[in-house]
N, C-alpha and C. Protein backbone atom coordinates (compact mmCIF):
# COMPACT_ATOMS: atom_id res chain seq x y z
N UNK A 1 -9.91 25.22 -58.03
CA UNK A 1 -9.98 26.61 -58.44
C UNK A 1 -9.92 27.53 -57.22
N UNK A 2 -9.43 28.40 -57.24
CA UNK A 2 -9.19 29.67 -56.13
C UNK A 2 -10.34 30.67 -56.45
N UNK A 3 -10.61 31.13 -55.47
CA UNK A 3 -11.42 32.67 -55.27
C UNK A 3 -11.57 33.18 -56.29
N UNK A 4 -10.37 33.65 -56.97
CA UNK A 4 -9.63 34.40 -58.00
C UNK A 4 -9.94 34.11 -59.13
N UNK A 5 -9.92 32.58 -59.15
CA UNK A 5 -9.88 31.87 -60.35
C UNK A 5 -11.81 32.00 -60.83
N UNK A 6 -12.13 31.65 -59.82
CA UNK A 6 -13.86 31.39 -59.52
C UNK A 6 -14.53 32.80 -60.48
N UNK A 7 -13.87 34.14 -59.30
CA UNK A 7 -14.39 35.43 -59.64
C UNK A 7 -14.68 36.23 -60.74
N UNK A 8 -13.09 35.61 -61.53
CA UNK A 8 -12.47 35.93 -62.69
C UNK A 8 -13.49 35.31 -63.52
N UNK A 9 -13.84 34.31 -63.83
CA UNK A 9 -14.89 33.57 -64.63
C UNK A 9 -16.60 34.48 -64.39
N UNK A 10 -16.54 35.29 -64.02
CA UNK A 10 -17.58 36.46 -64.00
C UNK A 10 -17.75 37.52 -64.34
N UNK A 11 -18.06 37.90 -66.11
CA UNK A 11 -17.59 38.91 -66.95
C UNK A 11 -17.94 40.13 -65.70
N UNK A 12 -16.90 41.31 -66.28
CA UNK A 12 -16.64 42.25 -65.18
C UNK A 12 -17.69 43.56 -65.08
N UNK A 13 -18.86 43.26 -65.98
CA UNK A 13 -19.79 43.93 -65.69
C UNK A 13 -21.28 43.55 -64.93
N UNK A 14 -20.92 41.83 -64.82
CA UNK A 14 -21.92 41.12 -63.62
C UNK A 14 -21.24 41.64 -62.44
N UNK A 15 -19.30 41.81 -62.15
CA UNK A 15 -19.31 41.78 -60.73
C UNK A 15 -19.43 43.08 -60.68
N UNK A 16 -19.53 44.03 -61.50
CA UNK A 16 -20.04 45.18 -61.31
C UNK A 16 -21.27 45.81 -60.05
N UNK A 17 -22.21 44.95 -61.29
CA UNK A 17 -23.31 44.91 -60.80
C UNK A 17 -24.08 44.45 -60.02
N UNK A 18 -23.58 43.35 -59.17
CA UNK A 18 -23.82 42.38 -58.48
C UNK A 18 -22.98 43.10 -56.75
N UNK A 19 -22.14 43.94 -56.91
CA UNK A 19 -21.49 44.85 -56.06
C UNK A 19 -22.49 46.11 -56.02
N UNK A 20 -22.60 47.04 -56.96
CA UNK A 20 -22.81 48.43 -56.71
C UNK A 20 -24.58 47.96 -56.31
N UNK A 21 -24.93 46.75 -56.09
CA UNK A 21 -26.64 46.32 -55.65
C UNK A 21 -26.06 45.80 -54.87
N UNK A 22 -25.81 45.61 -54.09
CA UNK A 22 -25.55 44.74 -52.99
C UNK A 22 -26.63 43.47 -52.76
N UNK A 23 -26.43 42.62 -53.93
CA UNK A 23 -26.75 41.94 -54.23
C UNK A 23 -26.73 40.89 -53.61
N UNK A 24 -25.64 40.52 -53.03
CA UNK A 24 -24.87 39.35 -52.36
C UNK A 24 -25.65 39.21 -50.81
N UNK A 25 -26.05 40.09 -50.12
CA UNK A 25 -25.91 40.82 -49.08
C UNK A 25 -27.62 40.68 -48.82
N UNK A 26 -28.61 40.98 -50.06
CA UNK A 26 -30.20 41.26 -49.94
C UNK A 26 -30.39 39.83 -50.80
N UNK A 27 -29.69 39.22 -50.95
CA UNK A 27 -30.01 37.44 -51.60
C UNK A 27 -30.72 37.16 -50.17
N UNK A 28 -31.92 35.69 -50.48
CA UNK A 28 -32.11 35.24 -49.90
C UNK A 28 -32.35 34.04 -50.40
N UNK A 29 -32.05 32.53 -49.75
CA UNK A 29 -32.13 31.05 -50.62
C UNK A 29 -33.39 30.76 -51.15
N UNK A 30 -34.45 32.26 -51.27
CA UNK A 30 -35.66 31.37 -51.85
C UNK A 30 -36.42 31.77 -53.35
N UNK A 31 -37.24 30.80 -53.50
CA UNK A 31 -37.88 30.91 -55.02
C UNK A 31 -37.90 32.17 -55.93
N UNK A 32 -38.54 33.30 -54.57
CA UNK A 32 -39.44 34.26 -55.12
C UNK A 32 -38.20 35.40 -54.95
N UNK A 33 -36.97 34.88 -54.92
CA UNK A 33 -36.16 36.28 -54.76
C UNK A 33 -35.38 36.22 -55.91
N UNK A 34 -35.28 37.85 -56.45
CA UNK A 34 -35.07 38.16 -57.67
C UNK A 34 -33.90 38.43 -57.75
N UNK A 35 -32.93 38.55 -56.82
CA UNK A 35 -31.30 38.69 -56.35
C UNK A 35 -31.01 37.02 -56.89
N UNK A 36 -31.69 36.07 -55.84
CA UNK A 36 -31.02 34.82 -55.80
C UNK A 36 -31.56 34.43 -57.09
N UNK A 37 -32.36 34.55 -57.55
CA UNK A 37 -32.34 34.40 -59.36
C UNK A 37 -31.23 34.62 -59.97
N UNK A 38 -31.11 36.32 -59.90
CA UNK A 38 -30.17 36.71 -60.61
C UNK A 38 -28.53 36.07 -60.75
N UNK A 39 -27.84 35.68 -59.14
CA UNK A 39 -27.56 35.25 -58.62
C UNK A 39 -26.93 33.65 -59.32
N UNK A 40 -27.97 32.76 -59.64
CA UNK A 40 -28.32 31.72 -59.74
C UNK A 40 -27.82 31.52 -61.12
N UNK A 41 -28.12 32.41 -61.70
CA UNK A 41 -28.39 32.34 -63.32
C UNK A 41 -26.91 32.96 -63.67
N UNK A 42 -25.92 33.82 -62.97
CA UNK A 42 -24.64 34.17 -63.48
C UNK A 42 -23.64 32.88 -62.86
N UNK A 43 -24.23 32.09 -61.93
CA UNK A 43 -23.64 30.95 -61.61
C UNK A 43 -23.12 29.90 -62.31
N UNK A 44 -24.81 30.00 -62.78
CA UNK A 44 -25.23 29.10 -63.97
C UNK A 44 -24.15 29.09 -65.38
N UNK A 45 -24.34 30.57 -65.59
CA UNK A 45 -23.32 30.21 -66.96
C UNK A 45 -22.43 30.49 -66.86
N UNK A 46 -21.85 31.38 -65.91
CA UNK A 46 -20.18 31.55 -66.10
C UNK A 46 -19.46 30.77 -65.20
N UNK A 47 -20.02 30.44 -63.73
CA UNK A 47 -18.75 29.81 -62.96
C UNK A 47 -18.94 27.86 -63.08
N UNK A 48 -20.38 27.42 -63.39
CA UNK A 48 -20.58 25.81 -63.48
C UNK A 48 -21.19 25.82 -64.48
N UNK A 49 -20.97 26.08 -65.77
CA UNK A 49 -22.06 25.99 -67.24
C UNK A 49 -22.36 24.29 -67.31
N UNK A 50 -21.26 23.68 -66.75
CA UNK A 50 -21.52 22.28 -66.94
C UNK A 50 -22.51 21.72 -66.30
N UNK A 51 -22.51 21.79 -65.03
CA UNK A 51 -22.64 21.64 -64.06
C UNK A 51 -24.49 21.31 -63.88
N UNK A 52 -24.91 20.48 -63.67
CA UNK A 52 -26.61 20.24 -63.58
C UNK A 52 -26.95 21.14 -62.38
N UNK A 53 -27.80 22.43 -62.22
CA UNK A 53 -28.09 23.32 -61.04
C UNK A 53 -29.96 23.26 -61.24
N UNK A 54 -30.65 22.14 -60.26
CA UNK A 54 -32.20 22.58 -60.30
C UNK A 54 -32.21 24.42 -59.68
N UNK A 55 -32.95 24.64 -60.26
CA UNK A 55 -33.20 26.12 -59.76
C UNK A 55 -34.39 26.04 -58.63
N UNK A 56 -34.90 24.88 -58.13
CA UNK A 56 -35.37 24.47 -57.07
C UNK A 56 -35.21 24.17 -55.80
N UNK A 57 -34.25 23.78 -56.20
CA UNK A 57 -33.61 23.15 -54.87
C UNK A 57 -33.02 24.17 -53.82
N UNK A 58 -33.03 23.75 -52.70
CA UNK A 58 -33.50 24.54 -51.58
C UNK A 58 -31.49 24.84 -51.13
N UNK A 59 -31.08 23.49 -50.95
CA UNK A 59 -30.14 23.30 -51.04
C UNK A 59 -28.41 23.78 -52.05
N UNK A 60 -29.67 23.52 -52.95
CA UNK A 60 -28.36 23.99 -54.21
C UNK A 60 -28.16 25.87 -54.25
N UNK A 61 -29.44 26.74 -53.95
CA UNK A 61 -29.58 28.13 -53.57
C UNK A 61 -28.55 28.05 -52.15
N UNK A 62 -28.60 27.26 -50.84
CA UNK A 62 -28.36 27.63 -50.20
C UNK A 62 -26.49 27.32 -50.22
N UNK A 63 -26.12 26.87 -51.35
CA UNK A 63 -24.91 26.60 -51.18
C UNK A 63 -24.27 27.71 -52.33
N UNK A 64 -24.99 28.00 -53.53
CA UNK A 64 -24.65 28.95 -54.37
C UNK A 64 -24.47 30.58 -53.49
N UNK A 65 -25.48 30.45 -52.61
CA UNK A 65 -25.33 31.74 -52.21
C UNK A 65 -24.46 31.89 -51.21
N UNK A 66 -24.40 30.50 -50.56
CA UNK A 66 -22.71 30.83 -49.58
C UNK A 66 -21.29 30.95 -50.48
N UNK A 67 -21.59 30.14 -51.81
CA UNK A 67 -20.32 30.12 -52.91
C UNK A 67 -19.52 32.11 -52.95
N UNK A 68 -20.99 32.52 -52.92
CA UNK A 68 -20.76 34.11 -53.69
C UNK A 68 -20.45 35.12 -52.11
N UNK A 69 -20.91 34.33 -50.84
CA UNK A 69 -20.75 35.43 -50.02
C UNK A 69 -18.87 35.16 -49.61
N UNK A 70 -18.85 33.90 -50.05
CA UNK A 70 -17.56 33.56 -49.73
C UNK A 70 -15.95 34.79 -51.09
N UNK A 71 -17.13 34.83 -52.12
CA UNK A 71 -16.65 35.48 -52.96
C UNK A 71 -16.45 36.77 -52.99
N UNK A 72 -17.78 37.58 -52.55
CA UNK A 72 -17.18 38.72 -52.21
C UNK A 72 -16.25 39.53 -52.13
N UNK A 73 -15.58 39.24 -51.01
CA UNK A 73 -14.54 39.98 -51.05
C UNK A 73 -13.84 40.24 -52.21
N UNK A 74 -13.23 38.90 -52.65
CA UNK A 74 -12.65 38.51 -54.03
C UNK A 74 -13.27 39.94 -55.17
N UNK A 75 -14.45 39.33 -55.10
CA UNK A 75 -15.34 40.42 -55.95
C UNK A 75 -14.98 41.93 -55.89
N UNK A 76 -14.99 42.52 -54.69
CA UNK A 76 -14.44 43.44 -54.56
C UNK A 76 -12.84 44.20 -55.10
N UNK A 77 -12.25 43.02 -54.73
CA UNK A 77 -10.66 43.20 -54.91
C UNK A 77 -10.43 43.17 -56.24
N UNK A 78 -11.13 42.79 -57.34
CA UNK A 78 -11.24 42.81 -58.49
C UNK A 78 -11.81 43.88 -59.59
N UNK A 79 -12.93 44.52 -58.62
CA UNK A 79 -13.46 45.84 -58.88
C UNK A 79 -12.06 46.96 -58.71
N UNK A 80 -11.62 46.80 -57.66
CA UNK A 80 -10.68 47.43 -57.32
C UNK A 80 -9.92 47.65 -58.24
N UNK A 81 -9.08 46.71 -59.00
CA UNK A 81 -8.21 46.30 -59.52
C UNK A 81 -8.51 47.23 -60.94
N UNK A 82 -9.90 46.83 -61.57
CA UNK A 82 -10.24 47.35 -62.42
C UNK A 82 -10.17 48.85 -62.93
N UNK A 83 -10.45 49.35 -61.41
CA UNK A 83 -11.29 50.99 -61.41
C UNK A 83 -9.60 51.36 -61.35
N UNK A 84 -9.03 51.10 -60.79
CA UNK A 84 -7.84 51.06 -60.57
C UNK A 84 -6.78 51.32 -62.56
N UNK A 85 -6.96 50.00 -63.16
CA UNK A 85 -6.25 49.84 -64.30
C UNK A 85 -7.09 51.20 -65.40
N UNK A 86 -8.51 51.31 -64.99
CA UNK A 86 -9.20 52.46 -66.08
C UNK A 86 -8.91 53.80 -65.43
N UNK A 87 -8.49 54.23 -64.35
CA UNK A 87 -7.98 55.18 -64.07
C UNK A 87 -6.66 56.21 -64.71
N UNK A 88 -5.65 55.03 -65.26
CA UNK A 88 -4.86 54.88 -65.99
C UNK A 88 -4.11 55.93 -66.76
């Protein structure tokens, strides 16, 4: 799967919101953070629903949250795209 492909699988009012909070950015890989929850949990069902994710693991946060910084941009370019097509 591509960037694109990944991003796209993130109804367009999570990457909304997950942008205009700079969400991505104030994540941190641990328990008590309410970003990497949030984070965690749009992972969860839209980009790996299959996918077994402990919400513990120290590891699995620290790779989800490189998944999304890697995404970003993507994220952006998609907002773009959007604000762009409702401009219209």
């Amino acid at each position: 799967m591509t960037l694109t492909e990944i991003a796209k699988t993130i109804p367009s009012e999570y990457r909304k919101e997950i942008l205009e909070t700079n969400m991505i950015s104030r994540a941190t890989a641990s328990y008590s953070d309410a970003s990497m929850a949030y984070l965690l949990q749009i992972w969860k069902t839209y980009v790996a629903p299959d996918e077994e994710i402990d919400m513990g693991c120290g590891l699995c946060k620290e790779r989800i949250l490189t998944n999304f910084k890697q995404l970003q941009d993507t994220l952006v370019k998609l907002e773009q795209q959007s604000n762009l097509l409702n401009a219209i």
